[in-house]
N, C-alpha and C. Protein backbone atom coordinates (compact mmCIF):
# COMPACT_ATOMS: atom_id res chain seq x y z
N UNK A 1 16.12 4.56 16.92
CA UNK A 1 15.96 3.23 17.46
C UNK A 1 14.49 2.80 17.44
N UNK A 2 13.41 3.88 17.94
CA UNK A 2 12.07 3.03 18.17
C UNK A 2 11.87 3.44 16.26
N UNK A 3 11.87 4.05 15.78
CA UNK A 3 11.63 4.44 14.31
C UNK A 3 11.89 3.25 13.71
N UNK A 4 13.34 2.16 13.77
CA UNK A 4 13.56 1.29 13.50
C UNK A 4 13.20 -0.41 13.80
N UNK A 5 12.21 0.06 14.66
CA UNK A 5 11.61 -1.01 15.58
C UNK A 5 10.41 -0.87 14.72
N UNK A 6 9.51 0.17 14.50
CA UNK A 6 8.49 0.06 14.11
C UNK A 6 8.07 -0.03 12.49
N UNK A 7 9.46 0.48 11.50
CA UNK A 7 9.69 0.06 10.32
C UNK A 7 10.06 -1.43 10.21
N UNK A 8 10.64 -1.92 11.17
CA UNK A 8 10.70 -3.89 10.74
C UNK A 8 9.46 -4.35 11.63
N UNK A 9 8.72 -3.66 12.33
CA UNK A 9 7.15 -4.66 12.33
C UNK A 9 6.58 -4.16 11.56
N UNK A 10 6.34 -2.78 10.54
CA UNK A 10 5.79 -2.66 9.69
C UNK A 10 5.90 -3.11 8.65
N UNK A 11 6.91 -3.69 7.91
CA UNK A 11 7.59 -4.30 7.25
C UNK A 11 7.35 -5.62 7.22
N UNK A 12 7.41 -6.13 8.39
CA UNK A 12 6.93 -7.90 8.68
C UNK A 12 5.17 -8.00 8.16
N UNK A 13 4.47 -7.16 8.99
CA UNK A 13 3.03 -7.21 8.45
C UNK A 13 3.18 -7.12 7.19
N UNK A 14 3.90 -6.00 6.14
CA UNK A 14 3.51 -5.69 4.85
C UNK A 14 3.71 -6.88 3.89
N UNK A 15 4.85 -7.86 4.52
CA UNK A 15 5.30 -8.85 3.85
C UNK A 15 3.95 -9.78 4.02
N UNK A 16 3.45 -10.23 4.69
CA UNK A 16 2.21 -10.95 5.09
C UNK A 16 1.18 -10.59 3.82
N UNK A 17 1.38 -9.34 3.89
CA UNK A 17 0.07 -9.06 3.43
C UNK A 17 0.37 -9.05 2.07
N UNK A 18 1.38 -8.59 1.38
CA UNK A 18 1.90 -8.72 0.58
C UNK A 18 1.68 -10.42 -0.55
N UNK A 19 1.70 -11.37 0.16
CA UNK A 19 2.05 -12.41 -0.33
C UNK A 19 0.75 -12.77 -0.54
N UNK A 20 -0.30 -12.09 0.05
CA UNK A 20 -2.16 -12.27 -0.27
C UNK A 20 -2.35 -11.30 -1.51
N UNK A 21 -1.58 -10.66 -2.25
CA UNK A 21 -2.27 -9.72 -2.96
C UNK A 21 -1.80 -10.33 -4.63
N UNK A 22 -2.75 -10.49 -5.55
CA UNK A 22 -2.37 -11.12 -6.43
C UNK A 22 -1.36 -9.94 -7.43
N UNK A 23 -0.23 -9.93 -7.99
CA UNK A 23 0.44 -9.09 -8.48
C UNK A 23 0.13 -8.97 -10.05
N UNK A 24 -0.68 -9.12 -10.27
CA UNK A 24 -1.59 -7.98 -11.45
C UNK A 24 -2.03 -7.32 -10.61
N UNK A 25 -2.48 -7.11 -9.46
CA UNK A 25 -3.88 -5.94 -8.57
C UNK A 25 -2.64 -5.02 -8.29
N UNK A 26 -1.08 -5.18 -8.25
CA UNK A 26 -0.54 -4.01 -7.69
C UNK A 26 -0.40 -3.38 -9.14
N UNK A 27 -0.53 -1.63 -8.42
CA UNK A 27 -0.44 -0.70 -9.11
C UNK A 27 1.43 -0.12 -9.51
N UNK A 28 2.20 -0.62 -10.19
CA UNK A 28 3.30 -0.52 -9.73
C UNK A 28 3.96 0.47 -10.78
N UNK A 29 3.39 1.34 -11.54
CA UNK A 29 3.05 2.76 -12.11
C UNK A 29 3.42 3.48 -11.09
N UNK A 30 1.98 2.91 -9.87
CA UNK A 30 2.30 4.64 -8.52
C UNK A 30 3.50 4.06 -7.69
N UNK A 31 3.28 2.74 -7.43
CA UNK A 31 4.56 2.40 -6.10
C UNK A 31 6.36 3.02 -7.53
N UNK A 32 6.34 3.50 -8.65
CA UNK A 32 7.37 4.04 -9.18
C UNK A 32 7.58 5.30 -8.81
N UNK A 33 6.78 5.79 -9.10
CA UNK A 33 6.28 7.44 -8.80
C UNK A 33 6.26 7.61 -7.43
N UNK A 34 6.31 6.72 -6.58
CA UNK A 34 6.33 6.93 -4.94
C UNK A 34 8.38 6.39 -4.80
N UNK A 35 8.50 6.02 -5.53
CA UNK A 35 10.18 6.04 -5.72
C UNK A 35 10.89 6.74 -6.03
N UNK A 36 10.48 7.26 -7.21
CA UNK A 36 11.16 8.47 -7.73
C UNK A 36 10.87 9.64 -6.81
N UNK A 37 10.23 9.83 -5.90
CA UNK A 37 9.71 10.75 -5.05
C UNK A 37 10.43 10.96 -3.71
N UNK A 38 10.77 9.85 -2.91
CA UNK A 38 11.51 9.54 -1.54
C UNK A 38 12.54 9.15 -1.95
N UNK A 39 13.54 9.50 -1.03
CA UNK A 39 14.95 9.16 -1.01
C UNK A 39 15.15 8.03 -0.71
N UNK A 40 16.06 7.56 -1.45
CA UNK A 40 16.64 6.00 -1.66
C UNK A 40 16.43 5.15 -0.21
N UNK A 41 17.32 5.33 0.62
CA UNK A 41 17.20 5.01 2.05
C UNK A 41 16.07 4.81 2.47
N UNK A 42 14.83 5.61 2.04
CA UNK A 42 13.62 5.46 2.77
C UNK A 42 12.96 4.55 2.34
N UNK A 43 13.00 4.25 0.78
CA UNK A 43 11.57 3.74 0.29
C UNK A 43 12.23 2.67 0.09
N UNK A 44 13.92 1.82 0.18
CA UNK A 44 14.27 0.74 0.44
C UNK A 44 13.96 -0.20 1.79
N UNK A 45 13.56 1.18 2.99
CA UNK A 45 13.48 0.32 4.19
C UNK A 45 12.02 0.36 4.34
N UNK A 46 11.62 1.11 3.64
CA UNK A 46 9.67 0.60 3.39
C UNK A 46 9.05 0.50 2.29
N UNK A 47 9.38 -0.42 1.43
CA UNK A 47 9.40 -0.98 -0.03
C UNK A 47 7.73 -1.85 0.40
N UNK A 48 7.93 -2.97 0.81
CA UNK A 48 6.84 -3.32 1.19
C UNK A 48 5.46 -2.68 1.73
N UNK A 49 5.67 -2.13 2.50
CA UNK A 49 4.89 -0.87 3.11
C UNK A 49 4.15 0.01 2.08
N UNK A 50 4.94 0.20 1.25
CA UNK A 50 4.38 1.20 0.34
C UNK A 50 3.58 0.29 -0.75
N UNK A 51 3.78 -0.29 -1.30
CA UNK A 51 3.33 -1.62 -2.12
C UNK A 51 1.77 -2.10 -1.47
N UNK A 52 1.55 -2.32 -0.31
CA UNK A 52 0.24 -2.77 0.06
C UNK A 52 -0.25 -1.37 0.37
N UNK A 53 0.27 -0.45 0.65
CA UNK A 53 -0.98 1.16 0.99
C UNK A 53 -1.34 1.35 0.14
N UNK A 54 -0.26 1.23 -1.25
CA UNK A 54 -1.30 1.52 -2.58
C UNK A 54 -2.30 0.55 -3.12
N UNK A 55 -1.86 -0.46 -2.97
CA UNK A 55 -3.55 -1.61 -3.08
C UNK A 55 -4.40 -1.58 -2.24
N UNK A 56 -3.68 -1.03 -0.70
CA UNK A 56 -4.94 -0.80 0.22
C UNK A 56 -6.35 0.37 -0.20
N UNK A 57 -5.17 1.08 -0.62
CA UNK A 57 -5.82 2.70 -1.16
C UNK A 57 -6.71 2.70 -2.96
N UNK A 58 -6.02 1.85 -3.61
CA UNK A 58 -6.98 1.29 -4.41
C UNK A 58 -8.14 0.71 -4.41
N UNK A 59 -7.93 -0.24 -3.37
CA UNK A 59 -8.90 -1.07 -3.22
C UNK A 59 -10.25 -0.39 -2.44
N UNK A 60 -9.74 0.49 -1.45
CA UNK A 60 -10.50 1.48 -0.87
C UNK A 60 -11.89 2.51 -2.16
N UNK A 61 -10.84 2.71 -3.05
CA UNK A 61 -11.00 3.65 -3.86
C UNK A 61 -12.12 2.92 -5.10
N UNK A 62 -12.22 1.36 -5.01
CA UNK A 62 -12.88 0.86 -5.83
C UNK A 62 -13.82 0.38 -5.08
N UNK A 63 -13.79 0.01 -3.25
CA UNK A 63 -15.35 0.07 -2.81
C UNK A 63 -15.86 0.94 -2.77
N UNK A 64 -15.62 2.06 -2.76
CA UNK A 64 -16.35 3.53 -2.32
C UNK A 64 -17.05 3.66 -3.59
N UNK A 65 -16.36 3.71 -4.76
CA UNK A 65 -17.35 3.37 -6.18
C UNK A 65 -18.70 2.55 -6.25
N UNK A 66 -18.66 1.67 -5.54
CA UNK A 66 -19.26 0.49 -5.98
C UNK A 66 -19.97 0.35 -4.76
N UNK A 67 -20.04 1.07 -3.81
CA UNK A 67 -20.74 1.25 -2.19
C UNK A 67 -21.96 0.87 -2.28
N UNK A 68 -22.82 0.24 -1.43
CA UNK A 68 -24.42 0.02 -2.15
C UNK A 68 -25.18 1.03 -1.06
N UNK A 69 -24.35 1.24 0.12
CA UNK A 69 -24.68 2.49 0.86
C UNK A 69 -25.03 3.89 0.46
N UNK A 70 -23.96 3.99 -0.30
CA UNK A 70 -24.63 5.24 -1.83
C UNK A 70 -24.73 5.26 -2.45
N UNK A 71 -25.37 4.05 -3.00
CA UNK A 71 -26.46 4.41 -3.84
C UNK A 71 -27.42 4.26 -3.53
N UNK A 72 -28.08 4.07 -2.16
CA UNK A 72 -29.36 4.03 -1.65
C UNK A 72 -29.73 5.40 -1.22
N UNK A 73 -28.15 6.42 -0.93
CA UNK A 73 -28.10 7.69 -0.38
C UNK A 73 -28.70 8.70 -1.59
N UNK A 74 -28.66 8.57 -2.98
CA UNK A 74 -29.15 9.05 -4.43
C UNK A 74 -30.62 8.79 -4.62
């Protein structure tokens, strides 16, 4: 019950956020490979969810590149 409470507000945010992310930027290679991976049931009731962690985690992954914090640290 609370598991299911907190997958449809997670779900509501992801949709939000979702609709800000231009769909060339999703990676949808890994959100496959994160399908083929979890069982049906799961990654249907957090489809969204998974879709923005991996652009979150991309996007993460392309400031940390490009940080101007380190490269002042070099």
């Amino acid at each position: 019950m609370l598991a299911d409470y907190f997958i449809r507000k997670l779900n509501a945010y992801a949709e939000k956020e979702l609709s800000k992310i231009p769909k060339n930027d999703i990676h949808w290679d890994v959100v496959e490979k994160i399908r083929e991976a979890l069982p049906k049931n799961i990654f249907k009731r957090t489809e969204s969810c998974i879709v923005v962690l991996c652009y979150e985690f991309y996007m993460m992954g392309l400031n940390n590149r490009t940080n101007p914090i380190k490269e002042k640290a070099k």
